[in-house]
PDB file of N, CA and C in Angstrom:
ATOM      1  N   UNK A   1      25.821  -8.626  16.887  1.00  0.00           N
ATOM      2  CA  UNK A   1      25.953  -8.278  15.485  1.00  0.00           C
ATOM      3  C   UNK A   1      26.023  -6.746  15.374  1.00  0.00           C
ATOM      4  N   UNK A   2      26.695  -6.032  14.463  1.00  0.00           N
ATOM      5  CA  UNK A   2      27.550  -5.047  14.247  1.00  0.00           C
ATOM      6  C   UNK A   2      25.621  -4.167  13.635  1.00  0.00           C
ATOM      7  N   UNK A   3      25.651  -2.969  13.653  1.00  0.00           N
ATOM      8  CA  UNK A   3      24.590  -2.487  13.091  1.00  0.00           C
ATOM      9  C   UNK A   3      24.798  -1.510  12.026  1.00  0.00           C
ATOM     10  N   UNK A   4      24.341  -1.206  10.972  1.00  0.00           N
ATOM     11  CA  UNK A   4      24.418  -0.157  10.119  1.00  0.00           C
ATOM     12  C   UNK A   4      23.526   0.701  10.008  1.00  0.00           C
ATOM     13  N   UNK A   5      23.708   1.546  10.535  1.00  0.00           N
ATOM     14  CA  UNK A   5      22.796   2.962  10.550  1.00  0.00           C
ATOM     15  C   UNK A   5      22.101   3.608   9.753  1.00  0.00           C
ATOM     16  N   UNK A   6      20.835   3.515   9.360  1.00  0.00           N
ATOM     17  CA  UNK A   6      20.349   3.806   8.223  1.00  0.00           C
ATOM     18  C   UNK A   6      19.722   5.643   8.813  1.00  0.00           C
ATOM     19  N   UNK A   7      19.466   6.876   8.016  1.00  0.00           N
ATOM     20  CA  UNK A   7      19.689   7.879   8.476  1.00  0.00           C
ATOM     21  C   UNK A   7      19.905   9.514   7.635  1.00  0.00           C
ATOM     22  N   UNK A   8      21.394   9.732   8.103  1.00  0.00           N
ATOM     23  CA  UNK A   8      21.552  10.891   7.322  1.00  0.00           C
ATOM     24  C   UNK A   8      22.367  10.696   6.625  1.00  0.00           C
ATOM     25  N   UNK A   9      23.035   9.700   6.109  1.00  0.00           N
ATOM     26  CA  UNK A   9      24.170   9.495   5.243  1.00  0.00           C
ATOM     27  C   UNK A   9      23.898   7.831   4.207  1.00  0.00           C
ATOM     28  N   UNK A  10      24.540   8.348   3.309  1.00  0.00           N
ATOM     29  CA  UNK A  10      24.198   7.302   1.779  1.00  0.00           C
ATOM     30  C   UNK A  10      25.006   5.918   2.587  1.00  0.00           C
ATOM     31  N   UNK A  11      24.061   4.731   2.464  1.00  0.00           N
ATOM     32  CA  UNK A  11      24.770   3.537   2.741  1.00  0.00           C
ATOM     33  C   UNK A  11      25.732   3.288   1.504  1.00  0.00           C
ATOM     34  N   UNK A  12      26.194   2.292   1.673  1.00  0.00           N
ATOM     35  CA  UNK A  12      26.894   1.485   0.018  1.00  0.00           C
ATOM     36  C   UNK A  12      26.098   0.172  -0.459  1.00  0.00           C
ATOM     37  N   UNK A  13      26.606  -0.200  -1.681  1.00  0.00           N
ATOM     38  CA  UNK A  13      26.358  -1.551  -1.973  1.00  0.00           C
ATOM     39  C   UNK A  13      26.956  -2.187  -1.069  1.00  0.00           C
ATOM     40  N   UNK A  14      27.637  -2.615  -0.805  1.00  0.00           N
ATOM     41  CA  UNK A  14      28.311  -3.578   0.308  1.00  0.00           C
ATOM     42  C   UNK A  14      27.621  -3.581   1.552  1.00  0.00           C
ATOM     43  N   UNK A  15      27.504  -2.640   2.080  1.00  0.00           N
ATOM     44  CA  UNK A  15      26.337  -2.621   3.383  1.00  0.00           C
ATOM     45  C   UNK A  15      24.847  -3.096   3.086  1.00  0.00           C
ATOM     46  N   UNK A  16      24.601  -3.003   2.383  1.00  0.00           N
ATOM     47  CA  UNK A  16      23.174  -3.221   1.766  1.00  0.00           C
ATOM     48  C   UNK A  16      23.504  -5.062   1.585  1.00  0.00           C
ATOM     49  N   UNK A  17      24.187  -5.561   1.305  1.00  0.00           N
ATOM     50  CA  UNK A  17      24.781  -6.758   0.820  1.00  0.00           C
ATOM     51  C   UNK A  17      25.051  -7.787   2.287  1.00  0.00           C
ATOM     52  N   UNK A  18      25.537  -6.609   3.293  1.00  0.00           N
ATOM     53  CA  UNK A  18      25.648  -7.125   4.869  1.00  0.00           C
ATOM     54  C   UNK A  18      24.232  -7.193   5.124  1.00  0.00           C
ATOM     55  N   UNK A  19      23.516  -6.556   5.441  1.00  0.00           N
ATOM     56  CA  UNK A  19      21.936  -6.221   5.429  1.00  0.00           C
ATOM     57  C   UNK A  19      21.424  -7.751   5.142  1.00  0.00           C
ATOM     58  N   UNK A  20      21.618  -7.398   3.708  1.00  0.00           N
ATOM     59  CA  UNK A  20      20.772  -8.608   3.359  1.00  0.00           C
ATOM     60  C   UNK A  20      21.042 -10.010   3.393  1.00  0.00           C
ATOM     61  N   UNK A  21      22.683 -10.239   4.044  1.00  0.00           N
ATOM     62  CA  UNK A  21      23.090 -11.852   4.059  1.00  0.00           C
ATOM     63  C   UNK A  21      23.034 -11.935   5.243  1.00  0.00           C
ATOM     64  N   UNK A  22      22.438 -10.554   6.628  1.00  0.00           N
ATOM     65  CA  UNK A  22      22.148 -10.816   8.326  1.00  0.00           C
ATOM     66  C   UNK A  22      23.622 -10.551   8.582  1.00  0.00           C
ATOM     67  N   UNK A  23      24.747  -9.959   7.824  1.00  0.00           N
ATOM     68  CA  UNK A  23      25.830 -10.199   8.200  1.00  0.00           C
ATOM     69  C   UNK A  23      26.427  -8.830   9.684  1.00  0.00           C
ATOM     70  N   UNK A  24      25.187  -8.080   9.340  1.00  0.00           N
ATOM     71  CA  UNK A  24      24.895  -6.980  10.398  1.00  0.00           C
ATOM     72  C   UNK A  24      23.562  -6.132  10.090  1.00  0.00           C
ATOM     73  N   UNK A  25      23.205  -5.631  11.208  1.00  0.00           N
ATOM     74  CA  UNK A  25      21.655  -5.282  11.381  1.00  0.00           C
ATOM     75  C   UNK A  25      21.420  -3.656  10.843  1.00  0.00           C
ATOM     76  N   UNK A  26      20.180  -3.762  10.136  1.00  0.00           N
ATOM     77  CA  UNK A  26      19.924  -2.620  10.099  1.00  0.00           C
ATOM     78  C   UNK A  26      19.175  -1.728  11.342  1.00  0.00           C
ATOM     79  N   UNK A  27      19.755  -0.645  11.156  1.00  0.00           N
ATOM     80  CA  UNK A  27      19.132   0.428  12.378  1.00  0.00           C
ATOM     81  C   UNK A  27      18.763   2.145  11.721  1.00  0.00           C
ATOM     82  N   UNK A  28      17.499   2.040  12.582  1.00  0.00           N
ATOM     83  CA  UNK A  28      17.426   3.967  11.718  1.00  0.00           C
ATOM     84  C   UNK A  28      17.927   4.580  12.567  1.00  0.00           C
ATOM     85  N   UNK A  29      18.435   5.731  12.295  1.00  0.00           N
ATOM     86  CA  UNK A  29      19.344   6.704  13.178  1.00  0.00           C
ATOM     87  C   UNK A  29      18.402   7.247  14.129  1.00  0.00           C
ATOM     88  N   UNK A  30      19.375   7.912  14.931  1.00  0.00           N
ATOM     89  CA  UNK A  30      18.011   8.316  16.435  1.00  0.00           C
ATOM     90  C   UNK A  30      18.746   9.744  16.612  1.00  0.00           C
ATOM     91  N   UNK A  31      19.400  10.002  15.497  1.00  0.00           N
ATOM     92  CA  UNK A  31      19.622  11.340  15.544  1.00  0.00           C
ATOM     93  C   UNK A  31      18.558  12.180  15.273  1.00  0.00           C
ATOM     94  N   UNK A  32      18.552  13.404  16.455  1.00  0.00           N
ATOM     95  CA  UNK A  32      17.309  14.337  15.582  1.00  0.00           C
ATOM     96  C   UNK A  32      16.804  15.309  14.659  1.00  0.00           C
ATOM     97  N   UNK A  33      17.806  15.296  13.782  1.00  0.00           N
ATOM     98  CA  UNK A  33      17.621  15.895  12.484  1.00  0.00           C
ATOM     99  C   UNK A  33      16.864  14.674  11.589  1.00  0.00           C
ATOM    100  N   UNK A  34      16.939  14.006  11.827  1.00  0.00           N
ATOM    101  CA  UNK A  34      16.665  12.374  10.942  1.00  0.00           C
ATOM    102  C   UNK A  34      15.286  12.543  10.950  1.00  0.00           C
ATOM    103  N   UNK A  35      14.950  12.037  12.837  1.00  0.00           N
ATOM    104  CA  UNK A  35      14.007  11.712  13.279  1.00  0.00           C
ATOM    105  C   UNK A  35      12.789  12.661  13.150  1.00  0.00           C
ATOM    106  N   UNK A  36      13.238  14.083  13.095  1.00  0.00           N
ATOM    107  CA  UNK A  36      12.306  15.322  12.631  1.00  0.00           C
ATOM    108  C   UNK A  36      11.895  15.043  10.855  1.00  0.00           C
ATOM    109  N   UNK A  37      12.948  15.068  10.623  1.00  0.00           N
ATOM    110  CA  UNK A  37      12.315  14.577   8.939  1.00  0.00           C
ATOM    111  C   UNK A  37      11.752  13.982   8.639  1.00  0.00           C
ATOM    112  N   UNK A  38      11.545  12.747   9.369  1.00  0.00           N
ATOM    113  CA  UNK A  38      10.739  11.563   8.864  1.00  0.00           C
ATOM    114  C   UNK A  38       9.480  11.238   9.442  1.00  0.00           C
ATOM    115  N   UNK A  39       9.241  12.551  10.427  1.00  0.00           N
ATOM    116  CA  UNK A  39       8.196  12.813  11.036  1.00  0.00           C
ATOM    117  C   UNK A  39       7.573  13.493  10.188  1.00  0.00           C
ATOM    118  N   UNK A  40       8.283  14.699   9.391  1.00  0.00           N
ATOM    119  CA  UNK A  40       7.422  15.316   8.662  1.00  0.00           C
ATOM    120  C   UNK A  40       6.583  14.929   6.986  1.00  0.00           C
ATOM    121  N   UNK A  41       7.297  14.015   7.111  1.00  0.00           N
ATOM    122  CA  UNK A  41       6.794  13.236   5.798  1.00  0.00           C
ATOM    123  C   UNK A  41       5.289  13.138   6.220  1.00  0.00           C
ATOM    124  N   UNK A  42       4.607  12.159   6.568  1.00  0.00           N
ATOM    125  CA  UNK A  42       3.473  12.018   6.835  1.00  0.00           C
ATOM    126  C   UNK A  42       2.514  13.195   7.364  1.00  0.00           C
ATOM    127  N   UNK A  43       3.166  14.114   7.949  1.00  0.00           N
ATOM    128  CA  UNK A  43       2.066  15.243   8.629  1.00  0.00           C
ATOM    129  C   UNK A  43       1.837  15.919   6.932  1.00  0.00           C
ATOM    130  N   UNK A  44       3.239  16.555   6.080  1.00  0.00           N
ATOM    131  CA  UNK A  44       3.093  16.887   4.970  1.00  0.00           C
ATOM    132  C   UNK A  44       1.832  16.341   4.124  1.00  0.00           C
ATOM    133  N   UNK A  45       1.824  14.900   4.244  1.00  0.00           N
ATOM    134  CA  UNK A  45       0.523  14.700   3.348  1.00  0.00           C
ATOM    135  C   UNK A  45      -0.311  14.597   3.796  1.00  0.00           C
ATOM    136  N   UNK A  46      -0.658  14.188   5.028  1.00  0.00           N
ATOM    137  CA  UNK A  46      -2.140  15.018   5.763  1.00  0.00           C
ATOM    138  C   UNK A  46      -2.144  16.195   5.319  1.00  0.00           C
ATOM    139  N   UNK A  47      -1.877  17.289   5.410  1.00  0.00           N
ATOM    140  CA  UNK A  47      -2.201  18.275   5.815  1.00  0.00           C
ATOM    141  C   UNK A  47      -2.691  18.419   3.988  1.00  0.00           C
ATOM    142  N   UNK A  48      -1.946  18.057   3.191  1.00  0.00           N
ATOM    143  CA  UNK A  48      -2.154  18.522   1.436  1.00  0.00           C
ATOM    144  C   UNK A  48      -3.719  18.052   1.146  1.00  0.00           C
ATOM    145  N   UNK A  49      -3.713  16.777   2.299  1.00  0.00           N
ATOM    146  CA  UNK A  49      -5.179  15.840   1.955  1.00  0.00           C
ATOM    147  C   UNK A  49      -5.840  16.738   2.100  1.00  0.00           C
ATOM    148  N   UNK A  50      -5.921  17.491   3.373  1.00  0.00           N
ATOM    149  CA  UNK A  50      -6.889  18.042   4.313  1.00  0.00           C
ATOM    150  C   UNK A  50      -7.077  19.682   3.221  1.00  0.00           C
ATOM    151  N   UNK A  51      -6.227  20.191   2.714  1.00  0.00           N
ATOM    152  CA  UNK A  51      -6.296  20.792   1.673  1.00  0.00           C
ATOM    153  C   UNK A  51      -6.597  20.322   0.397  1.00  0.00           C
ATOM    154  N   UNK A  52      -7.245  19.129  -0.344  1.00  0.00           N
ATOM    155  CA  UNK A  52      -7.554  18.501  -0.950  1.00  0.00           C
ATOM    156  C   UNK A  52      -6.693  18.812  -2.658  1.00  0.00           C
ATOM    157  N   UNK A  53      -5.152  18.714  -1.925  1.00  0.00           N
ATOM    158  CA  UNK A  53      -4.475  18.420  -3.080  1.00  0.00           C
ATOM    159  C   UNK A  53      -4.419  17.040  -3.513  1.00  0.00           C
ATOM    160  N   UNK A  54      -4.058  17.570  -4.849  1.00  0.00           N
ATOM    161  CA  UNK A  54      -4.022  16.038  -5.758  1.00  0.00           C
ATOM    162  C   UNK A  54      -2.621  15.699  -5.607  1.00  0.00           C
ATOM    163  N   UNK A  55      -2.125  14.121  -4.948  1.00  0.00           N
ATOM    164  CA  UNK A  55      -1.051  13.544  -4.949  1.00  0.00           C
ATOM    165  C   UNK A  55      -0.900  12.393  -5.324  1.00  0.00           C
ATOM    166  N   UNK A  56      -0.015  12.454  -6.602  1.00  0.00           N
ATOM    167  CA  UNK A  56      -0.087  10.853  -7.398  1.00  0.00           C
ATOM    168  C   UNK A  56       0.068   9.749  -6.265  1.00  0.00           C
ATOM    169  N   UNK A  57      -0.851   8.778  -7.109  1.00  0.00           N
ATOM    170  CA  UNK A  57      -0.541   7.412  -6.021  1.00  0.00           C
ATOM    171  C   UNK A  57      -1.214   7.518  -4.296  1.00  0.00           C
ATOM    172  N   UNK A  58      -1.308   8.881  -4.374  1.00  0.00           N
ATOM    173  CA  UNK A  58      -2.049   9.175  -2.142  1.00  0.00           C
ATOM    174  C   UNK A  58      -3.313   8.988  -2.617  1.00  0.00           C
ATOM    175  N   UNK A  59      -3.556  10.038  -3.440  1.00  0.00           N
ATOM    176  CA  UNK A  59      -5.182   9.885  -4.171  1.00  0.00           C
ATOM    177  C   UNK A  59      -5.732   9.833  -5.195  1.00  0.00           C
ATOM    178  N   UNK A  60      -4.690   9.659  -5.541  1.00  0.00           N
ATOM    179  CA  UNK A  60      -4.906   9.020  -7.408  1.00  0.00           C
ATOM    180  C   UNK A  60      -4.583   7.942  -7.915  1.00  0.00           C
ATOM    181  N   UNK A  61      -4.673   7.471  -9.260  1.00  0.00           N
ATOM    182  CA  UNK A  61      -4.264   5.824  -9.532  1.00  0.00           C
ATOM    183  C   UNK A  61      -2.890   6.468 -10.073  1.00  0.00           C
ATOM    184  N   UNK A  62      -2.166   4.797 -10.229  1.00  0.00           N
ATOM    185  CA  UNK A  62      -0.944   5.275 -10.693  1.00  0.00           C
ATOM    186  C   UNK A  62      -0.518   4.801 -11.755  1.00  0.00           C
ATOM    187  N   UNK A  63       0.507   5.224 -12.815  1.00  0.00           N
ATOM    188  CA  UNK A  63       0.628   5.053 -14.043  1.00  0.00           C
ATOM    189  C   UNK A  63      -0.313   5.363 -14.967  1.00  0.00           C
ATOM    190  N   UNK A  64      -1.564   4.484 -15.818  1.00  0.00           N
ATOM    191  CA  UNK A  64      -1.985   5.212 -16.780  1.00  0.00           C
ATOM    192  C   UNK A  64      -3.175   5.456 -15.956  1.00  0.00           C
ATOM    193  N   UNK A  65      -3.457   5.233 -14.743  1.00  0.00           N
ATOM    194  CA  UNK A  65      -4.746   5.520 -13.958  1.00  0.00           C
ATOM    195  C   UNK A  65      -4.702   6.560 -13.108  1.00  0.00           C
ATOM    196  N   UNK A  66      -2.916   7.217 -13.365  1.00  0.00           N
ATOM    197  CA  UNK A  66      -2.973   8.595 -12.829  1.00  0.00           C
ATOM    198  C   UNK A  66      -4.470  10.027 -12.866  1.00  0.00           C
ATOM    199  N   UNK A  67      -5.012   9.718 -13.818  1.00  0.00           N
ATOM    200  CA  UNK A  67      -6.095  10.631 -13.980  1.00  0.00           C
ATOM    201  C   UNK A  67      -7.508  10.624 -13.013  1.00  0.00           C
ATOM    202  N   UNK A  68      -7.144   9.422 -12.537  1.00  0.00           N
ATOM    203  CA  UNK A  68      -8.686   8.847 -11.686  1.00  0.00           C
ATOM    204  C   UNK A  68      -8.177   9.153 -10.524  1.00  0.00           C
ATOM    205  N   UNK A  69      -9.277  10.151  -9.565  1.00  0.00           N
ATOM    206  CA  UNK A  69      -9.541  10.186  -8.485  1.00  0.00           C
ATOM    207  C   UNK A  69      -9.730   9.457  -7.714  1.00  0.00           C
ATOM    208  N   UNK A  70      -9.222   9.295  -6.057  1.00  0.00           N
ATOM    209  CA  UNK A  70      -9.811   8.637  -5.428  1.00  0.00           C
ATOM    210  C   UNK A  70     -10.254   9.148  -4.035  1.00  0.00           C
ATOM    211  N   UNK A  71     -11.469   8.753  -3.647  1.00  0.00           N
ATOM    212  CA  UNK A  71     -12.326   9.660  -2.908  1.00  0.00           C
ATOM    213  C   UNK A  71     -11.512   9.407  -1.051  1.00  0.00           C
ATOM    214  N   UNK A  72     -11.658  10.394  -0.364  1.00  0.00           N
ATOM    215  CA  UNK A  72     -10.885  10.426   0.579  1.00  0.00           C
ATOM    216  C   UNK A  72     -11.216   9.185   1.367  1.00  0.00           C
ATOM    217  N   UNK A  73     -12.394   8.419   1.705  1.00  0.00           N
ATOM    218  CA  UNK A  73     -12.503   7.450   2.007  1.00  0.00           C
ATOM    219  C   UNK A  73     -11.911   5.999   1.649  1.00  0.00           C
ATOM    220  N   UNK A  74     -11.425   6.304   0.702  1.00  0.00           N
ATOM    221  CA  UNK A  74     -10.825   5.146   0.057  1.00  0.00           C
ATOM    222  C   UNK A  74      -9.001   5.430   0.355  1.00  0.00           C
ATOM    223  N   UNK A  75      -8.506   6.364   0.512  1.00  0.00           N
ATOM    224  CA  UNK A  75      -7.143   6.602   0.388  1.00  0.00           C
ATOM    225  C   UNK A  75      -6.719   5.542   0.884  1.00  0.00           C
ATOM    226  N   UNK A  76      -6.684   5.049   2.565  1.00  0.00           N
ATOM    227  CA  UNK A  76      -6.143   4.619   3.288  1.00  0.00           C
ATOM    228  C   UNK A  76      -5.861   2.957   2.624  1.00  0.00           C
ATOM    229  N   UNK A  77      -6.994   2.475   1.601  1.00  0.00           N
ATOM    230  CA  UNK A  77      -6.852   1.588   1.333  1.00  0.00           C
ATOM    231  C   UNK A  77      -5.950   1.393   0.113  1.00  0.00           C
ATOM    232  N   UNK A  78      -5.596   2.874  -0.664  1.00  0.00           N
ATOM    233  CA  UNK A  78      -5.333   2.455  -2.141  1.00  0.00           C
ATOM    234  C   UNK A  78      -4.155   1.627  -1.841  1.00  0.00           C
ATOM    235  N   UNK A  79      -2.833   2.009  -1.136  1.00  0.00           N
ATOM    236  CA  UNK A  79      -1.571   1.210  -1.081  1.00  0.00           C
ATOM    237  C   UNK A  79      -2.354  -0.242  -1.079  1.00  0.00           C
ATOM    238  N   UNK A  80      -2.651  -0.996  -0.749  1.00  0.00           N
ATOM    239  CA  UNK A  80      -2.777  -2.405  -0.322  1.00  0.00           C
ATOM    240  C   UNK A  80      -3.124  -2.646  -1.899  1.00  0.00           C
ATOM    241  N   UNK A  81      -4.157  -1.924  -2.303  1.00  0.00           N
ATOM    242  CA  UNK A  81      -4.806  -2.655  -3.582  1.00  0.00           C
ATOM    243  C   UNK A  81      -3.501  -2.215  -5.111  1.00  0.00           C
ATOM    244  N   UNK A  82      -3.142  -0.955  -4.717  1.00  0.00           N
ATOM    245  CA  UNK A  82      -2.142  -0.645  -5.816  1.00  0.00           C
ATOM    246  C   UNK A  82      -0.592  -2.321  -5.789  1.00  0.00           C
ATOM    247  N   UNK A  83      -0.323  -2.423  -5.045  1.00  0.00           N
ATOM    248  CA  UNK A  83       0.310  -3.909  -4.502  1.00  0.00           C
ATOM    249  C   UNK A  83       0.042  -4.724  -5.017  1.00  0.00           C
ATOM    250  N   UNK A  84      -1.380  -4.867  -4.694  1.00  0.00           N
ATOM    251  CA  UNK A  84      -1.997  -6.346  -5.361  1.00  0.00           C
ATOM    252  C   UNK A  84      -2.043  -6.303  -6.648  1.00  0.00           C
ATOM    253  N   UNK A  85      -2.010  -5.122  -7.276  1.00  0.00           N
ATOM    254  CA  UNK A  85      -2.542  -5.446  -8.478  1.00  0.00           C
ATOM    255  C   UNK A  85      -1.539  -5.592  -9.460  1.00  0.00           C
ATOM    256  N   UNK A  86      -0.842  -4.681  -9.147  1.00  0.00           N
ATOM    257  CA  UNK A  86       0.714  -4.451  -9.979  1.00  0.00           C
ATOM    258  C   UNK A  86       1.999  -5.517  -8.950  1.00  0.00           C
ATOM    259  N   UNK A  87       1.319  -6.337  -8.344  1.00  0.00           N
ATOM    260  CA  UNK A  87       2.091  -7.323  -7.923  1.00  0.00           C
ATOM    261  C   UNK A  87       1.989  -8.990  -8.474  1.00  0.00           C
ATOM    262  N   UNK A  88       0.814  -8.718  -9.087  1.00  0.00           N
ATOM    263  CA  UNK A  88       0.139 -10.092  -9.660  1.00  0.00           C
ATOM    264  C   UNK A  88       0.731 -10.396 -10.539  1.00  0.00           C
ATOM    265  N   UNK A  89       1.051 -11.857 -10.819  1.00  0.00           N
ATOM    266  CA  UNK A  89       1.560 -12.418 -12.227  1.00  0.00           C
ATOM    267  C   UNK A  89       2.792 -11.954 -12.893  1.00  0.00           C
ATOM    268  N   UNK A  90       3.774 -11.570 -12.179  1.00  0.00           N
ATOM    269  CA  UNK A  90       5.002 -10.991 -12.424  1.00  0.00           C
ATOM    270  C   UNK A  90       6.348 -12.005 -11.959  1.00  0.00           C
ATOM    271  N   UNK A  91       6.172 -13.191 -11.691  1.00  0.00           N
ATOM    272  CA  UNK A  91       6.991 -14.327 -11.646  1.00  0.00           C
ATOM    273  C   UNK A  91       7.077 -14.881  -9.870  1.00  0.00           C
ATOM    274  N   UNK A  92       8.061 -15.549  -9.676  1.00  0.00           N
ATOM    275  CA  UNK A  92       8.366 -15.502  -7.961  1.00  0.00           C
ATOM    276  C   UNK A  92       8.363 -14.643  -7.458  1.00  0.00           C
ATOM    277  N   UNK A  93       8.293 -15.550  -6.125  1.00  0.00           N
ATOM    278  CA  UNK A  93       8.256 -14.175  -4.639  1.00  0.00           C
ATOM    279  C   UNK A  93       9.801 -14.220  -4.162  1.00  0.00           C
ATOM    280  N   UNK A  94      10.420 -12.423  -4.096  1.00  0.00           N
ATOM    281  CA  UNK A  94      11.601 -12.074  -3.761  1.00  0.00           C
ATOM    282  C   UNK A  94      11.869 -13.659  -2.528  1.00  0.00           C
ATOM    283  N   UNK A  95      13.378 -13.876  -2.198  1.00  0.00           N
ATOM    284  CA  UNK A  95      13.908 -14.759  -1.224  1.00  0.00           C
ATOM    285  C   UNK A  95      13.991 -13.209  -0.257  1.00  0.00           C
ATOM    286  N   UNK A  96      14.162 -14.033   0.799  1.00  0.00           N
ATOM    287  CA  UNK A  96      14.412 -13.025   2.147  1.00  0.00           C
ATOM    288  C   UNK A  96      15.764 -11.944   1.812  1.00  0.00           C
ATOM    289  N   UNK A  97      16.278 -12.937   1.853  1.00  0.00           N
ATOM    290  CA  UNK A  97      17.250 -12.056   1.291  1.00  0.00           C
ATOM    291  C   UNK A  97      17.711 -10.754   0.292  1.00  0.00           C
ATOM    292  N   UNK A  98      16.848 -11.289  -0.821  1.00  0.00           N
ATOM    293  CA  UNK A  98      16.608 -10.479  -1.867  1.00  0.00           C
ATOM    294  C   UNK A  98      15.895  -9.047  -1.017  1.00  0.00           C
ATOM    295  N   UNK A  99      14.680  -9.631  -0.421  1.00  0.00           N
ATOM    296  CA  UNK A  99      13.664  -8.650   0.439  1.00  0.00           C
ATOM    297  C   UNK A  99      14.361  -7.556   1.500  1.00  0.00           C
ATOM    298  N   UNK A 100      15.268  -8.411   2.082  1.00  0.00           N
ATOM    299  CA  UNK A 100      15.964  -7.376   2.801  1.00  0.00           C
ATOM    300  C   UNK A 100      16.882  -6.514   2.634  1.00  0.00           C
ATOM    301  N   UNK A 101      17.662  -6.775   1.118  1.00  0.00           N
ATOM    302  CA  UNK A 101      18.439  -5.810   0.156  1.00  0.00           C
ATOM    303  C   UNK A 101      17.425  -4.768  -0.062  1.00  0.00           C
ATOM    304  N   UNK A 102      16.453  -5.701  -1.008  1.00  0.00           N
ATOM    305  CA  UNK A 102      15.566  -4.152  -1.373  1.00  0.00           C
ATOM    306  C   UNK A 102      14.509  -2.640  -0.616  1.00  0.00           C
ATOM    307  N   UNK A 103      14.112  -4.085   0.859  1.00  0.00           N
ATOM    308  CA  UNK A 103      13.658  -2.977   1.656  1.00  0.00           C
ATOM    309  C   UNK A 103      14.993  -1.868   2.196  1.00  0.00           C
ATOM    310  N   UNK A 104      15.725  -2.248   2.347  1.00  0.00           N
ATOM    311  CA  UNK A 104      17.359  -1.567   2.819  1.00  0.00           C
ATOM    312  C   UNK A 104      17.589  -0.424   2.078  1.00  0.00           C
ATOM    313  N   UNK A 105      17.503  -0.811   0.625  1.00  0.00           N
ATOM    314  CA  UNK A 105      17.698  -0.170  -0.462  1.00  0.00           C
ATOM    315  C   UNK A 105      16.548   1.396  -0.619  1.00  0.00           C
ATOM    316  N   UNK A 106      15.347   1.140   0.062  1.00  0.00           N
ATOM    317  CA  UNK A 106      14.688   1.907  -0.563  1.00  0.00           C
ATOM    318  C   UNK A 106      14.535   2.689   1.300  1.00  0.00           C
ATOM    319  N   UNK A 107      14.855   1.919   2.231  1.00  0.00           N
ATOM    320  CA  UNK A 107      14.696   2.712   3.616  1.00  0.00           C
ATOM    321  C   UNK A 107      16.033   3.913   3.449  1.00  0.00           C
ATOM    322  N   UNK A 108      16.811   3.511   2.736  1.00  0.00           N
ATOM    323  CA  UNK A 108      18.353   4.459   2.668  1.00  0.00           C
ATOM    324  C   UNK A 108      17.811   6.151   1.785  1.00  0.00           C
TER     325      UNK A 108
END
């Protein structure tokens, strides 16, 4: 199966559409301009933690709970619980398919 390179360049709808019907695979680029960037994402917010900046959603609530702190011990957990909560009671669960458009969609 044919792969589409996810990376330094904008996919399309149509690729995203291959993606998600398996009609070819997604792949992240192994170029190293890519691979440096997406390294630096995460050191970036360590390091803001470790400087105890405020970053919506890293250590704060999100939407109208933007104002509430959350103590560094807790960070690691907020993603899981921010999910659950704003995932609840909002109808069906995406089809695979659907899932693999949108993760596609948001890895691009």
């Amino acid at each position: 199966m044919e792969n589409i390179i996810i990376g330094n360049k904008t996919i399309t709808v149509e690729e995203i559409g291959e993606i998600a019907g398996k009609v070819k695979t997604p792949a992240l680029s192994s170029d190293p301009i890519f691979v440096e960037r997406i390294k630096k994402g995460p050191l970036l917010v360590e390091k803001l933690l470790k400087e105890r900046h405020v970053i919506y959603g890293v250590n704060t609530g999100v939407g109208e709970n933007c104002g509430a702190f959350v103590t560094p011990e807790l960070t690691a957990v907020l993603p899981s619980h921010v999910i659950r909560f704003h995932g609840c009671a909002l109808g069906r669960f995406f089809t695979e398919e659907e899932t693999r458009a949108i993760m596609t969609a948001r890895y691009n």
